[in-house]
Every structure is written in C-alpha cells, then in structure tokens.
N, C-alpha and C. Protein backbone atom coordinates (compact mmCIF):
# COMPACT_ATOMS: atom_id res chain seq x y z
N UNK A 1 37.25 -24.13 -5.83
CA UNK A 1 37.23 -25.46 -6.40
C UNK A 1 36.12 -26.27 -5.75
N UNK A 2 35.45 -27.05 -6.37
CA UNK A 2 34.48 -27.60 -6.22
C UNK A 2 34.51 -28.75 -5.26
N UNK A 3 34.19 -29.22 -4.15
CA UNK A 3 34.19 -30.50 -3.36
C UNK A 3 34.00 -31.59 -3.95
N UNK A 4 34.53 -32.65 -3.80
CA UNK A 4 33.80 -34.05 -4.13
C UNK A 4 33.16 -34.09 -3.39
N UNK A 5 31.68 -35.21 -4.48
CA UNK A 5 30.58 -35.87 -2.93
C UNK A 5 30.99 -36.52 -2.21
N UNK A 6 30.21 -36.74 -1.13
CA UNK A 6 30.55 -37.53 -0.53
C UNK A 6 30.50 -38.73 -0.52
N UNK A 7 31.38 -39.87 -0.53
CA UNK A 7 30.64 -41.40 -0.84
C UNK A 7 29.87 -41.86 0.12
N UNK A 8 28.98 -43.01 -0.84
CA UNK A 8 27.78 -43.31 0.36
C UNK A 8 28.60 -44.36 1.49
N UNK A 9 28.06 -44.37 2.49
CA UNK A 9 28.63 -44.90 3.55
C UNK A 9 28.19 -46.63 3.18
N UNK A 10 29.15 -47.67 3.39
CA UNK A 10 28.76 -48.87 2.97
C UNK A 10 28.83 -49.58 4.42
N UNK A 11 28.63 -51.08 4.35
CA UNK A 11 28.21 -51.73 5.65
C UNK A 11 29.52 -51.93 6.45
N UNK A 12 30.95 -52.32 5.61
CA UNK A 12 32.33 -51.94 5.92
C UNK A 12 33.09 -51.20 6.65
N UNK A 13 32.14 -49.82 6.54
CA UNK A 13 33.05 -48.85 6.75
C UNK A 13 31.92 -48.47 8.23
N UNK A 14 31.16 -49.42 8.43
CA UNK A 14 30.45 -49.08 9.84
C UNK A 14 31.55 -50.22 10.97
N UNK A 15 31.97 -51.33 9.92
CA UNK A 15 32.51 -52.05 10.70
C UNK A 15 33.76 -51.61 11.15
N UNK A 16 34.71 -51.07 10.36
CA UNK A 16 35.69 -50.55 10.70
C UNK A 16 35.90 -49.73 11.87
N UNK A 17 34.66 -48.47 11.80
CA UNK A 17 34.44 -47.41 12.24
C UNK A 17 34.40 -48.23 13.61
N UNK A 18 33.20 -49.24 14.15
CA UNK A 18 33.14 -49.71 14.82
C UNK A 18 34.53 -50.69 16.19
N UNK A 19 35.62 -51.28 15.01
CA UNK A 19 36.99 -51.57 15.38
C UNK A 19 37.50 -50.90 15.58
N UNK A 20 37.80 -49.78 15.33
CA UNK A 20 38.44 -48.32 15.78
C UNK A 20 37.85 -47.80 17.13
N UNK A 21 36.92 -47.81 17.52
CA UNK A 21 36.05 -47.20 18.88
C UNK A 21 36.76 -48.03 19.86
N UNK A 22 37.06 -49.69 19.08
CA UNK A 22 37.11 -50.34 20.32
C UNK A 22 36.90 -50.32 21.66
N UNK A 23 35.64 -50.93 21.82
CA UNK A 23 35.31 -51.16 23.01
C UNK A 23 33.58 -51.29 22.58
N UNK A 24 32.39 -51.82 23.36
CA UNK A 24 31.52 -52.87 22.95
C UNK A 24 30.25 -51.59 22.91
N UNK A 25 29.52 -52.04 22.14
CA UNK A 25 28.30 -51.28 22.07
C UNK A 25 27.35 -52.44 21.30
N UNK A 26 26.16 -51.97 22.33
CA UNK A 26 25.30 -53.02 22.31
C UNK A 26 24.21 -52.50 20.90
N UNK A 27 24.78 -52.43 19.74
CA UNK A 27 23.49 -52.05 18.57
C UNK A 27 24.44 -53.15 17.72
N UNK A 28 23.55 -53.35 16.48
CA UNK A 28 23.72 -54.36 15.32
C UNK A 28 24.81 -53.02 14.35
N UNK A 29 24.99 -54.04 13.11
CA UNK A 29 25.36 -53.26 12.01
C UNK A 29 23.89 -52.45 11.17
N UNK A 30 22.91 -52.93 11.76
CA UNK A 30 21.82 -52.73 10.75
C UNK A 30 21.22 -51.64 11.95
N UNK A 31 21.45 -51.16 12.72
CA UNK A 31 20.84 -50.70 13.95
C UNK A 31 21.79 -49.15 13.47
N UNK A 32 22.83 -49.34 13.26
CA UNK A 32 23.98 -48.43 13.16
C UNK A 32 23.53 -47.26 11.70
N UNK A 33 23.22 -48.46 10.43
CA UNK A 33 22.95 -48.16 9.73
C UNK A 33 21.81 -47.01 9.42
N UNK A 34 20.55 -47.33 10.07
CA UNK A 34 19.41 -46.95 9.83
C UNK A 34 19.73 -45.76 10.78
N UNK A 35 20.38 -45.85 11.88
CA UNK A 35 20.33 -44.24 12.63
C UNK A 35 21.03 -43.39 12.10
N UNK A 36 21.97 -43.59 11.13
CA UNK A 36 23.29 -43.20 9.89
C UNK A 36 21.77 -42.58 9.04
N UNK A 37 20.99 -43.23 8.72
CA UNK A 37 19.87 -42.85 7.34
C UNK A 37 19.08 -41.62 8.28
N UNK A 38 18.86 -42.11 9.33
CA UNK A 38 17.85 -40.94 9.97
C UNK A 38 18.48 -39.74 10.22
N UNK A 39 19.41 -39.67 10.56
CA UNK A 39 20.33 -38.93 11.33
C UNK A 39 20.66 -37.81 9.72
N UNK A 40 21.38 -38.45 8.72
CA UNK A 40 21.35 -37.57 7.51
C UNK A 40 20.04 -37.24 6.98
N UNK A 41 19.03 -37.79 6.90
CA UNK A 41 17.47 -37.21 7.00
C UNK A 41 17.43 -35.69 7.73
N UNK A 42 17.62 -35.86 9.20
CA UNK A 42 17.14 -34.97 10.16
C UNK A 42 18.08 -33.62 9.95
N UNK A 43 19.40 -34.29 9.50
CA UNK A 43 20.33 -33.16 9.12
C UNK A 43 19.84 -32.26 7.98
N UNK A 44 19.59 -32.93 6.54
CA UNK A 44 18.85 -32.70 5.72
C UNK A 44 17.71 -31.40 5.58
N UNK A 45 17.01 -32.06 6.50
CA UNK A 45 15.94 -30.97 7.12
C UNK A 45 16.29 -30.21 7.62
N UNK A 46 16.93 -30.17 8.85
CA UNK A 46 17.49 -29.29 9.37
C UNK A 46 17.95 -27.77 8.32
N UNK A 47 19.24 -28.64 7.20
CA UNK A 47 19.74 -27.72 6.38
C UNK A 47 18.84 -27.19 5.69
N UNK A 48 17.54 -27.77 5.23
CA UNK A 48 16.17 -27.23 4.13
C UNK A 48 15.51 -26.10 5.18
N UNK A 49 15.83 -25.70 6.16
CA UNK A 49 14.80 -24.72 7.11
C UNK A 49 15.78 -23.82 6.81
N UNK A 50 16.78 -23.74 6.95
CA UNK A 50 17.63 -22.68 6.95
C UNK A 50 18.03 -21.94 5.44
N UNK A 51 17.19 -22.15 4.23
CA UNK A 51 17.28 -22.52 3.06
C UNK A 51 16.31 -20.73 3.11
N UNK A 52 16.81 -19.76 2.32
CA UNK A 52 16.46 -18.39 2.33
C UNK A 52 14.94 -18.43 1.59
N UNK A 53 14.33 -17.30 1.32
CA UNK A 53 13.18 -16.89 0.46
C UNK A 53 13.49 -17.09 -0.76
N UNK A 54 14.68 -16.73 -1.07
CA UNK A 54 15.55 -16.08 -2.59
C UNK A 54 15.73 -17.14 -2.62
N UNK A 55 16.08 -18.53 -2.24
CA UNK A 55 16.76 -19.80 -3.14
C UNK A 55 15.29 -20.33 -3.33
N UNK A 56 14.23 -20.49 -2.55
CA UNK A 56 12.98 -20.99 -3.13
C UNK A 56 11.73 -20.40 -3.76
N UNK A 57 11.74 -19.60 -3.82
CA UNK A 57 10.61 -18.81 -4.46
C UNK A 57 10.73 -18.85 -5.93
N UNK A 58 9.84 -18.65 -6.68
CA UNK A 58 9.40 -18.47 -7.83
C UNK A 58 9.96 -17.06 -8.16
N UNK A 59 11.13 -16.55 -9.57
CA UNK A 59 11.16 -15.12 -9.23
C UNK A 59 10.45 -14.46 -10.77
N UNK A 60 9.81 -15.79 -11.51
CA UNK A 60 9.43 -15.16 -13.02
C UNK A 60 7.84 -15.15 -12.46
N UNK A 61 7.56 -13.65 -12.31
CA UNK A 61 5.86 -14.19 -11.59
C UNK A 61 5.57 -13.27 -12.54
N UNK A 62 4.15 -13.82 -12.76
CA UNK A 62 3.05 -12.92 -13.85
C UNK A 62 2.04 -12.13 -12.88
N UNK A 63 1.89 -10.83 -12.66
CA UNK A 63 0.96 -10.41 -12.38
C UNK A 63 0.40 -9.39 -12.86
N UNK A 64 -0.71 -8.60 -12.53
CA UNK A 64 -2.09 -8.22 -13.45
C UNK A 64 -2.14 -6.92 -12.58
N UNK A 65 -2.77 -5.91 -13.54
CA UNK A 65 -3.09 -4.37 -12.92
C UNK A 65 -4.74 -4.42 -12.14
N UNK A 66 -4.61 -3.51 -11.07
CA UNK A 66 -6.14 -3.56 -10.74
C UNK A 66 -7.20 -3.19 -12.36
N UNK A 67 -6.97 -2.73 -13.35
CA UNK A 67 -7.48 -2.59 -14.49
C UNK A 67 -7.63 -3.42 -15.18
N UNK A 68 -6.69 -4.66 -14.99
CA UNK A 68 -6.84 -5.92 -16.11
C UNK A 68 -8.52 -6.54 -15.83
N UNK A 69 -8.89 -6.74 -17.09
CA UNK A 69 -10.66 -6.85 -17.02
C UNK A 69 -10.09 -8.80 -16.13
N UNK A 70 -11.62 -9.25 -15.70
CA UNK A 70 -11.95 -10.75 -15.26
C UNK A 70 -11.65 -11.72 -15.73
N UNK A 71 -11.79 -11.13 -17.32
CA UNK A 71 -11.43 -12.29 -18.41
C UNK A 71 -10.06 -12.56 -18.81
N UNK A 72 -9.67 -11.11 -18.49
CA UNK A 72 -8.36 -11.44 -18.63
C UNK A 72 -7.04 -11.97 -17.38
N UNK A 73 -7.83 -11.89 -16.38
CA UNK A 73 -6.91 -12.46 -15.05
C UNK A 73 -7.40 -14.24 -14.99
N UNK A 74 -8.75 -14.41 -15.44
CA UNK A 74 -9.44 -15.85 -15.30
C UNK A 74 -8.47 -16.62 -16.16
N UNK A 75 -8.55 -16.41 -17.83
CA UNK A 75 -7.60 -16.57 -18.79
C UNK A 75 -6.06 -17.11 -18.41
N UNK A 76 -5.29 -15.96 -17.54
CA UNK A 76 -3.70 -16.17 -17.23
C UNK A 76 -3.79 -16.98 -16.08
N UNK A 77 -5.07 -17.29 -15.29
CA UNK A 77 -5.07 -18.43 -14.33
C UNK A 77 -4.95 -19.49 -14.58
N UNK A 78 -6.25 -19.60 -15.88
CA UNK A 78 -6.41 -20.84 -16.25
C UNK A 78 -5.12 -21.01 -17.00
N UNK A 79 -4.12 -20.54 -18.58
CA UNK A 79 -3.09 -21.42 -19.04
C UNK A 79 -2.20 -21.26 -18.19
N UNK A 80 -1.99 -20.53 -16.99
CA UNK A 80 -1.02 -20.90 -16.41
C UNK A 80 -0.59 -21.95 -15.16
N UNK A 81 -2.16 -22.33 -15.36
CA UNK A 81 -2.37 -23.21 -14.48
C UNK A 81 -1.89 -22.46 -12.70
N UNK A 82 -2.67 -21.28 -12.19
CA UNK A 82 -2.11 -21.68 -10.74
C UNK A 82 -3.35 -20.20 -10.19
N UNK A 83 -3.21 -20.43 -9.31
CA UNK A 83 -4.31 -20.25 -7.99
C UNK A 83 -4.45 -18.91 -8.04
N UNK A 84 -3.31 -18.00 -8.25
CA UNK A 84 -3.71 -16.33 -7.38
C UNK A 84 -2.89 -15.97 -8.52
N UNK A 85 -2.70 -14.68 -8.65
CA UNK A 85 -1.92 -13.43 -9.04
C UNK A 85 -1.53 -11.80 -8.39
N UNK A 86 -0.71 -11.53 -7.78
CA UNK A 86 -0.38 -10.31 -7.61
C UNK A 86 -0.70 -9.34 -8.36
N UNK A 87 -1.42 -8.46 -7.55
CA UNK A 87 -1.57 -6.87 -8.42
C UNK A 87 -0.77 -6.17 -8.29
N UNK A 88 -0.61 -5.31 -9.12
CA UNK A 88 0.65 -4.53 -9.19
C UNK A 88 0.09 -3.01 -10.10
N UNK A 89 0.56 -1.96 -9.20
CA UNK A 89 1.00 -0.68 -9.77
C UNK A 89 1.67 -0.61 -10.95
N UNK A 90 1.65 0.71 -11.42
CA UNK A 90 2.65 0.94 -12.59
C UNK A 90 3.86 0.96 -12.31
N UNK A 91 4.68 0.80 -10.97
CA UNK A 91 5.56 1.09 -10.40
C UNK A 91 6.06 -0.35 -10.28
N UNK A 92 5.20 -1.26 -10.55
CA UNK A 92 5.22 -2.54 -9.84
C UNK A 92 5.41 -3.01 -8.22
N UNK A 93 4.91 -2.12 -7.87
CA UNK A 93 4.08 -2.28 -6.64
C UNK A 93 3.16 -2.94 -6.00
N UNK A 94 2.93 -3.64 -5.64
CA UNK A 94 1.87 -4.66 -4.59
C UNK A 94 1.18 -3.92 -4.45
N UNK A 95 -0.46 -4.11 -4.69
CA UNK A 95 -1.44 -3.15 -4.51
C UNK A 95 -2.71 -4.56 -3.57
N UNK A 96 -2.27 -5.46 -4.08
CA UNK A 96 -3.46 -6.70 -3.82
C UNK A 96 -3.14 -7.78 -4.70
N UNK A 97 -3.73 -8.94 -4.27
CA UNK A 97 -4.15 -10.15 -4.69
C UNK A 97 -5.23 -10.64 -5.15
N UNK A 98 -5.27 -11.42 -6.63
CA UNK A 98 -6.30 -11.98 -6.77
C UNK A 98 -6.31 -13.37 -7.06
N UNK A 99 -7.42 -14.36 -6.94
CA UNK A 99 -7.11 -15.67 -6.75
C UNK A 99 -8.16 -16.52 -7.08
N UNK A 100 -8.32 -18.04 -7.32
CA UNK A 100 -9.27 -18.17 -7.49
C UNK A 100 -10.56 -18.76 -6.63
N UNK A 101 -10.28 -18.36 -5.65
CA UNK A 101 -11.36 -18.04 -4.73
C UNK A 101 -11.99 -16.91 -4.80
N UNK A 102 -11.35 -15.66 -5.24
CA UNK A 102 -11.86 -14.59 -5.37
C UNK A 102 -12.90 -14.56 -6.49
N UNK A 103 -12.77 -15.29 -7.30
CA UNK A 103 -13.88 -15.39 -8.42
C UNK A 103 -14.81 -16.09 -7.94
N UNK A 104 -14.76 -17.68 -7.59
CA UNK A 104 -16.08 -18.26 -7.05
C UNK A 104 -16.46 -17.50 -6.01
N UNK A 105 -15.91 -16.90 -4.79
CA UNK A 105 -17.16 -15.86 -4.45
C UNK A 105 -17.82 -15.32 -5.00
N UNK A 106 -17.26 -14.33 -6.00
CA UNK A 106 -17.78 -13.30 -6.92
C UNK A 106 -19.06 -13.71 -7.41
N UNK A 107 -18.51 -15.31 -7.71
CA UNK A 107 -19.66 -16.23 -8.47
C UNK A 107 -20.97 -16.84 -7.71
N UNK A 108 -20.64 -16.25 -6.76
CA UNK A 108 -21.80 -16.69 -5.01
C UNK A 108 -21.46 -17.85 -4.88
N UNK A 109 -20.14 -18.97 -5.19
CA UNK A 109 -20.09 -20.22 -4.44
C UNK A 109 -19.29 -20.20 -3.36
N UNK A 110 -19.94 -20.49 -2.40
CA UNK A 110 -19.15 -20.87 -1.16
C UNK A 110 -17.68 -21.72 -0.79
N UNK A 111 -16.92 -20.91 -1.71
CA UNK A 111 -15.40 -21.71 -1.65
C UNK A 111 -15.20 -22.28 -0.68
N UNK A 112 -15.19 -21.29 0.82
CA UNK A 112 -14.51 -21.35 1.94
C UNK A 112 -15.39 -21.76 3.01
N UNK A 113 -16.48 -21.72 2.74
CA UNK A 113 -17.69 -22.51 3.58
C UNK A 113 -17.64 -23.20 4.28
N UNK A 114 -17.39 -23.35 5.76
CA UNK A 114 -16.78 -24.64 6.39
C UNK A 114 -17.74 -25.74 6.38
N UNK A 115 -18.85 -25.29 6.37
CA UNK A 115 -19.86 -26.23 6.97
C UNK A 115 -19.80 -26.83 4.96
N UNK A 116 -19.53 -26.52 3.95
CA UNK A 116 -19.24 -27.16 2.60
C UNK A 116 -17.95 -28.54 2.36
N UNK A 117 -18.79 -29.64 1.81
CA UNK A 117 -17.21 -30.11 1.40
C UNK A 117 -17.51 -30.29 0.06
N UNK A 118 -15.95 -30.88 -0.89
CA UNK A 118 -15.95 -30.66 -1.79
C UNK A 118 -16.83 -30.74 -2.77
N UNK A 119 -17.60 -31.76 -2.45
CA UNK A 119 -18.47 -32.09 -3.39
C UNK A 119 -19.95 -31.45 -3.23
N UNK A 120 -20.03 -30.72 -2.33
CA UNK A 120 -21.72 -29.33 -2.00
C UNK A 120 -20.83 -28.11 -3.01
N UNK A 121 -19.72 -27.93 -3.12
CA UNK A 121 -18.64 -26.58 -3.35
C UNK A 121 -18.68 -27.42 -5.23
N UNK A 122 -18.65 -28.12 -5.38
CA UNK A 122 -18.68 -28.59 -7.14
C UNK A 122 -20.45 -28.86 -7.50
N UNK A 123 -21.30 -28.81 -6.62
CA UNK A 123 -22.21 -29.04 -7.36
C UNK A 123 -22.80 -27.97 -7.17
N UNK A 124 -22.71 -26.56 -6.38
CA UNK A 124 -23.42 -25.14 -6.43
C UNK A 124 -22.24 -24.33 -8.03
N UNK A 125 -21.62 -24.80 -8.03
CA UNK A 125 -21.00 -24.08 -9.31
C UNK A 125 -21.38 -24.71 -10.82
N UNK A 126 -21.95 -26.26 -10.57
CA UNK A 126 -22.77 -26.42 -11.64
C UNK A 126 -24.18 -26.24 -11.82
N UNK A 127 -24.54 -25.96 -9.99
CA UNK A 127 -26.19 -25.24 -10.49
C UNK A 127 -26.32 -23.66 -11.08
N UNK A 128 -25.33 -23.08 -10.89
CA UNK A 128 -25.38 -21.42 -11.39
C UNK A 128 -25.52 -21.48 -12.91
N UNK A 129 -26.43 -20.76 -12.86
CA UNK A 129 -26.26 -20.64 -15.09
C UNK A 129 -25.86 -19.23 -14.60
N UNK A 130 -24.42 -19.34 -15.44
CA UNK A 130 -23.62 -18.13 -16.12
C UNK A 130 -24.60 -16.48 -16.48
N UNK A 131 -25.72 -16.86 -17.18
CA UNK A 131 -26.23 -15.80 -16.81
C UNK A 131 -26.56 -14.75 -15.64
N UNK A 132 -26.66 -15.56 -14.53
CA UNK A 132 -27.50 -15.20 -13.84
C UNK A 132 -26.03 -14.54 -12.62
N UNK A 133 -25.02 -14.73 -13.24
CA UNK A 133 -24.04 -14.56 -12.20
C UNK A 133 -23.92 -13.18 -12.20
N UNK A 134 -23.58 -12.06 -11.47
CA UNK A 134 -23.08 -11.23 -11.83
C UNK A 134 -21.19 -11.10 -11.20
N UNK A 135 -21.06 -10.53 -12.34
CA UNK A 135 -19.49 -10.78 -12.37
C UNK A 135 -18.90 -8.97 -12.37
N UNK A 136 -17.81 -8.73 -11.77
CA UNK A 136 -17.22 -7.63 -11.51
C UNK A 136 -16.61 -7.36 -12.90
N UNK A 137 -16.32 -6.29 -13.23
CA UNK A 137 -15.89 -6.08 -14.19
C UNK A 137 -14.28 -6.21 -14.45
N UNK A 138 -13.48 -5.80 -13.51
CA UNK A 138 -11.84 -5.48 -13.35
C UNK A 138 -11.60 -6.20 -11.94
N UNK A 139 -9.96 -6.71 -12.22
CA UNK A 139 -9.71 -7.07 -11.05
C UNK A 139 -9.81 -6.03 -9.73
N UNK A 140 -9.75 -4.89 -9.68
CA UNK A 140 -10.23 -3.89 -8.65
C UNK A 140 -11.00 -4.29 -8.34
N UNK A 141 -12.28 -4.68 -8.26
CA UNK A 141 -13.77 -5.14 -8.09
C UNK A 141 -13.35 -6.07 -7.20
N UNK A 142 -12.51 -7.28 -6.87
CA UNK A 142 -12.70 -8.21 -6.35
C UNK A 142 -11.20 -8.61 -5.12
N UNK A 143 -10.12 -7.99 -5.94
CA UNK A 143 -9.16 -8.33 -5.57
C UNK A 143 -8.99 -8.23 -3.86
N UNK A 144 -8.45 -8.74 -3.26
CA UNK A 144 -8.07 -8.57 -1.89
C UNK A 144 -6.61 -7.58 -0.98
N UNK A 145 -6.95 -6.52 -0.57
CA UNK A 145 -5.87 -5.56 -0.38
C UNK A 145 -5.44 -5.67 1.07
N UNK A 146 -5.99 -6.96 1.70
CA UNK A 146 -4.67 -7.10 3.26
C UNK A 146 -4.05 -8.78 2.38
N UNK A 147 -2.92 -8.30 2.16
CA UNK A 147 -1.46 -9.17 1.69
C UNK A 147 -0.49 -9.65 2.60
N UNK A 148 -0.07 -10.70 2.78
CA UNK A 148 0.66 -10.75 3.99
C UNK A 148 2.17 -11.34 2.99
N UNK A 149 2.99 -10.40 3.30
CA UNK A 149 4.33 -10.58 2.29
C UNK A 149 5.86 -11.36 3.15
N UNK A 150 6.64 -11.72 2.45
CA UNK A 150 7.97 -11.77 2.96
C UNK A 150 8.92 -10.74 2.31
N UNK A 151 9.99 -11.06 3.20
CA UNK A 151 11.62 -10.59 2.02
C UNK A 151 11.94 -11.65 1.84
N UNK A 152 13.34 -11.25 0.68
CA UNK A 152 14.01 -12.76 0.43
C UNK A 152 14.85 -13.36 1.26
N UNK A 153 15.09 -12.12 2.28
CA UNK A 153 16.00 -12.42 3.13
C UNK A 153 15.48 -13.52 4.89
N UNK A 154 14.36 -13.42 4.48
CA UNK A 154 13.49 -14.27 5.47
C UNK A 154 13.99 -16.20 4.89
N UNK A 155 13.72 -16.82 6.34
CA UNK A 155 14.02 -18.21 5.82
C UNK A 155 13.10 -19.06 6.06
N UNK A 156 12.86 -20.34 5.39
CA UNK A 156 11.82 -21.19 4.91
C UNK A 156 11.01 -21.86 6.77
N UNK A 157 11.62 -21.58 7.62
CA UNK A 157 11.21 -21.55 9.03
C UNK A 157 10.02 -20.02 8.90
N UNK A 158 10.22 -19.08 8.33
CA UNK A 158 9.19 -17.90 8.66
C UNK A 158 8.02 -18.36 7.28
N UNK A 159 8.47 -18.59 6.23
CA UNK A 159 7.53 -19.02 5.36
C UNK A 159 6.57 -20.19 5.64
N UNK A 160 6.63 -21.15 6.44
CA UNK A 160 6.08 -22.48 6.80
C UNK A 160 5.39 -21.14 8.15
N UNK A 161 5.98 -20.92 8.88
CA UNK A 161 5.15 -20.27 10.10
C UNK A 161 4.12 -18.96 9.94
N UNK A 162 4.60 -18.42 8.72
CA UNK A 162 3.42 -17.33 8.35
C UNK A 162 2.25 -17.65 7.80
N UNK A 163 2.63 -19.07 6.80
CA UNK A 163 1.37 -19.32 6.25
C UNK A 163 0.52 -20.53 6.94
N UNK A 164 1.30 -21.10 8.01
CA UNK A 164 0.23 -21.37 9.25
C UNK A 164 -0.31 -20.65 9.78
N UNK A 165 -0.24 -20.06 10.95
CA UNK A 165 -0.24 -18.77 11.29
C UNK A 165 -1.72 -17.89 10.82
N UNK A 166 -1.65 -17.57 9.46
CA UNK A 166 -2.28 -17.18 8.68
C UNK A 166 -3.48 -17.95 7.40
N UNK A 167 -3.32 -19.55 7.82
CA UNK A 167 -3.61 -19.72 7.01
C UNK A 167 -4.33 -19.38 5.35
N UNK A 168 -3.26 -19.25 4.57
CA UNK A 168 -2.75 -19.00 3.47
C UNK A 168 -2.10 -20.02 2.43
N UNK A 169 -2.07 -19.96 1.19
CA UNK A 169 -1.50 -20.75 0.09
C UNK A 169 -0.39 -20.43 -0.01
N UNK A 170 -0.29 -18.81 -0.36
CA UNK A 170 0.97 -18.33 -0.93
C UNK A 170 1.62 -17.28 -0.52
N UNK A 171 2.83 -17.12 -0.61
CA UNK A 171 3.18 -15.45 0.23
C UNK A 171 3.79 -15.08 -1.29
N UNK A 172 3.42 -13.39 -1.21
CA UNK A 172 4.28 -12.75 -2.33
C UNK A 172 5.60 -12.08 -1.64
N UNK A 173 6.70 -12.33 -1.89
CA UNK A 173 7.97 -11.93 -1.81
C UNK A 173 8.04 -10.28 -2.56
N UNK A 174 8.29 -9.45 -1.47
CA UNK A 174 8.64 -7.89 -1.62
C UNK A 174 9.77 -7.56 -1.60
N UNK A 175 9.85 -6.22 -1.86
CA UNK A 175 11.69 -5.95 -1.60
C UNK A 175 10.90 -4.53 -0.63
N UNK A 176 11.95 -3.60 -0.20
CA UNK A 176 11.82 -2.77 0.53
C UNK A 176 10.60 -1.60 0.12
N UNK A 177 10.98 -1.35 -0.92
CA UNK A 177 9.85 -0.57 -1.41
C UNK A 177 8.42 -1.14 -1.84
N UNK A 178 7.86 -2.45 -1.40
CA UNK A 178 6.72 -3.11 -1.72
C UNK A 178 6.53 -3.47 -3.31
N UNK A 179 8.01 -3.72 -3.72
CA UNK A 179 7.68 -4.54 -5.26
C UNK A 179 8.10 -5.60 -5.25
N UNK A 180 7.46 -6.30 -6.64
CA UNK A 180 7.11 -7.86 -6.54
C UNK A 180 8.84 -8.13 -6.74
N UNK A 181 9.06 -9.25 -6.01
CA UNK A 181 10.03 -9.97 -6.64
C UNK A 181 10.42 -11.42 -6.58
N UNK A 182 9.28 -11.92 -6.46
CA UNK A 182 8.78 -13.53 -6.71
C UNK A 182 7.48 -13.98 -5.43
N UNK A 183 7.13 -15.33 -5.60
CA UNK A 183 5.87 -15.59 -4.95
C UNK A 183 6.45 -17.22 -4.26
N UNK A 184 5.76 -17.74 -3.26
CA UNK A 184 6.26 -18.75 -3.05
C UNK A 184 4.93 -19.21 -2.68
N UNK A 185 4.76 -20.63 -3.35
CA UNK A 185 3.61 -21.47 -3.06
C UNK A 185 3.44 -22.21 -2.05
N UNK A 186 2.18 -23.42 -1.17
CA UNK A 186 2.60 -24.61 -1.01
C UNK A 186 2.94 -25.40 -1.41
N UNK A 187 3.06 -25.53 -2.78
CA UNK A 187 3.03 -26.88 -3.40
C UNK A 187 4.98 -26.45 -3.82
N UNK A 188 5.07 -25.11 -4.20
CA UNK A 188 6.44 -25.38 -4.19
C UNK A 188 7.48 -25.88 -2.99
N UNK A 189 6.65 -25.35 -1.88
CA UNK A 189 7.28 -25.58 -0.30
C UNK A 189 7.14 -27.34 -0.34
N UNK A 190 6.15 -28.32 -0.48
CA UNK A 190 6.29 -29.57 -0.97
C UNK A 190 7.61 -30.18 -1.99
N UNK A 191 7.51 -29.28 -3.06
CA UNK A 191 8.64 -30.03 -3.60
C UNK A 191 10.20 -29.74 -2.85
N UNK A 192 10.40 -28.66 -2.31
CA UNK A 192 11.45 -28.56 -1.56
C UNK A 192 11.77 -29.25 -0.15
N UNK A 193 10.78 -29.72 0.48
CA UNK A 193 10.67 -30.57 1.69
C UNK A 193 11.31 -31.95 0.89
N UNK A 194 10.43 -32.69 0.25
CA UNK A 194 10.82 -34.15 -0.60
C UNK A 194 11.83 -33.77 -1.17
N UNK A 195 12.45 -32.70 -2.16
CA UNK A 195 13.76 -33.12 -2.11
C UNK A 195 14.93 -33.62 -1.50
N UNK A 196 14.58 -33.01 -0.01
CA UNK A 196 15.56 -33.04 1.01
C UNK A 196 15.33 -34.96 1.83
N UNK A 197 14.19 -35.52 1.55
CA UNK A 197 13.67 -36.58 2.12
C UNK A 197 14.08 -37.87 0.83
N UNK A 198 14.43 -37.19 -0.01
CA UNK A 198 14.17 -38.31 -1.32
C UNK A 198 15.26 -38.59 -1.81
C-alpha cells in the first residue's frame, strides 16, 4: 500500500515542536525554518547519490555498426539531436564510440584545442569548403575504441566520479557480456541533480 506524502511542515508546527522540547533555544522561528529547508535539501541529495545506473540512464539508445557510412551516423546525430553514439557488433556488443567531435576532427577543426575558444573553433569550420575536407568513409574510420563503461548496478556517486576523473560527456552502460543497455549523459545527470533541488 502506498504511503501518504508527507505534509509540508508549516510555521505552527515548528512552534509546537518547539513547546514540546521545552526548554530555551536561542534560534528564531525563521532560523528553524530555513535549516528545516536545508537540511531536506541535503537529505535530498544525499538520497539522489545513492540513486542506481538503471533508475537514471537512458535505456532506448540508438546506436550504429562500425559499417554504418558518415552520412548516416551525422544524419541520426543531427535529428536526434545528441552528441555521440555507441557502436555495436552484430551481437550488440560495444565495439566503440562515435561523437561529434569525432567528425570535426575528421574535418581538421580543432574541437578540443585548448589554446581554441569557442569562437576560433566556429570560425575554422566556416573557413573549410566542404570540398576540400576529406572525410572517412564508415564509422570504423573514425570511431574511438578505449570506452570507459558502467553497470547498472553502479551508483550516481561512480557516474559523477568517472566522468570527472576521465573527463568525459557520457558513459555507455554495459551488462556483463559488454552489451549496450542504455547511456547516461551530463545533461541528463543535470536534470536529475535539479530535480532533487527544485
């Protein structure tokens, strides 16, 4: 059977709480309050670290054979709007990653260039004429084959620390035998932090 929520705590029930202790403490009602807000914050968080691979990850992931041609991995980047794709065996197996950094190299722009900021990194990709690029033919050509993976059974404390660590965007989620079984972003790790804050 399902719990009721909990009700929100009102200014009353600090006072009460407070008549019941009997005996003096030197904070306000509004002093009481706000460490009541932080305090379920910190708890909050607390509970969001301990929060598995399997409850946050992405588990409908699209990914591409080392055979899928450029056009066709560029294509499922672009409508799907997002950064990388897992390669995968016929087995569906993790073979590598491709991303879109992996293309503007390809494309000779200095994605990762430290000494580049954004705006040297947007204006060498509008000096290239398309002709002159040469482009790999298949994702094999480009893809990247050191992957740094989780299980699902790992928790959002190893996901935040691997992809520091490593600095990285995304981890692909494996199962024992090295097949896909979802991906976890930063930006999804964002929306799961602010939920817990919001």
């Amino acid at each position: 059977m399902k719990q009721p929520a909990q009700p929100e705590l009102q200014p009353e029930d600090f006072k009460n709480a407070l008549l019941e202790i009997n005996s003096f403490i030197d904070v306000t009602l509004e002093d009481l309050m706000e460490i009541n807000q932080l305090a379920n914050k910190f708890a909050g968080l607390r509970q969001t670290e301990q929060l598995y691979v399997r409850d946050i990850m992405a588990s409908d992931v699209t990914a591409v054979t080392a055979e899928t041609s450029l056009r066709d991995a560029a294509r499922i980047l672009l409508e799907l709007r997002i950064s990388g794709l897992p390669v995968v065996d016929e087995s569906n197996k993790l073979i590598g990653i491709v991303t879109e950094a992996d293309f503007l190299s390809t494309m000779g722009i200095p994605c990762h260039h430290p000494a580049h900021n954004l705006w040297q990194t947007l204006e060498s990709m509008f000096s290239h004429h398309p002709s002159s690029v040469n482009v790999a033919s298949t994702v094999a050509d480009i893809m990247s084959q050191q992957i740094i993976t989780l299980h699902s059974d790992n928790n959002l404390h190893d996901v935040i620390d691997t992809m520091k660590r490593n600095h990285i965007k995304r981890l692909v989620v494996t199962n024992e035998q090295q097949q896909v079984e979802g991906i976890i972003t930063r930006s999804s790790l964002v929306r799961v932090l602010l939920e817990q804050i919001l």
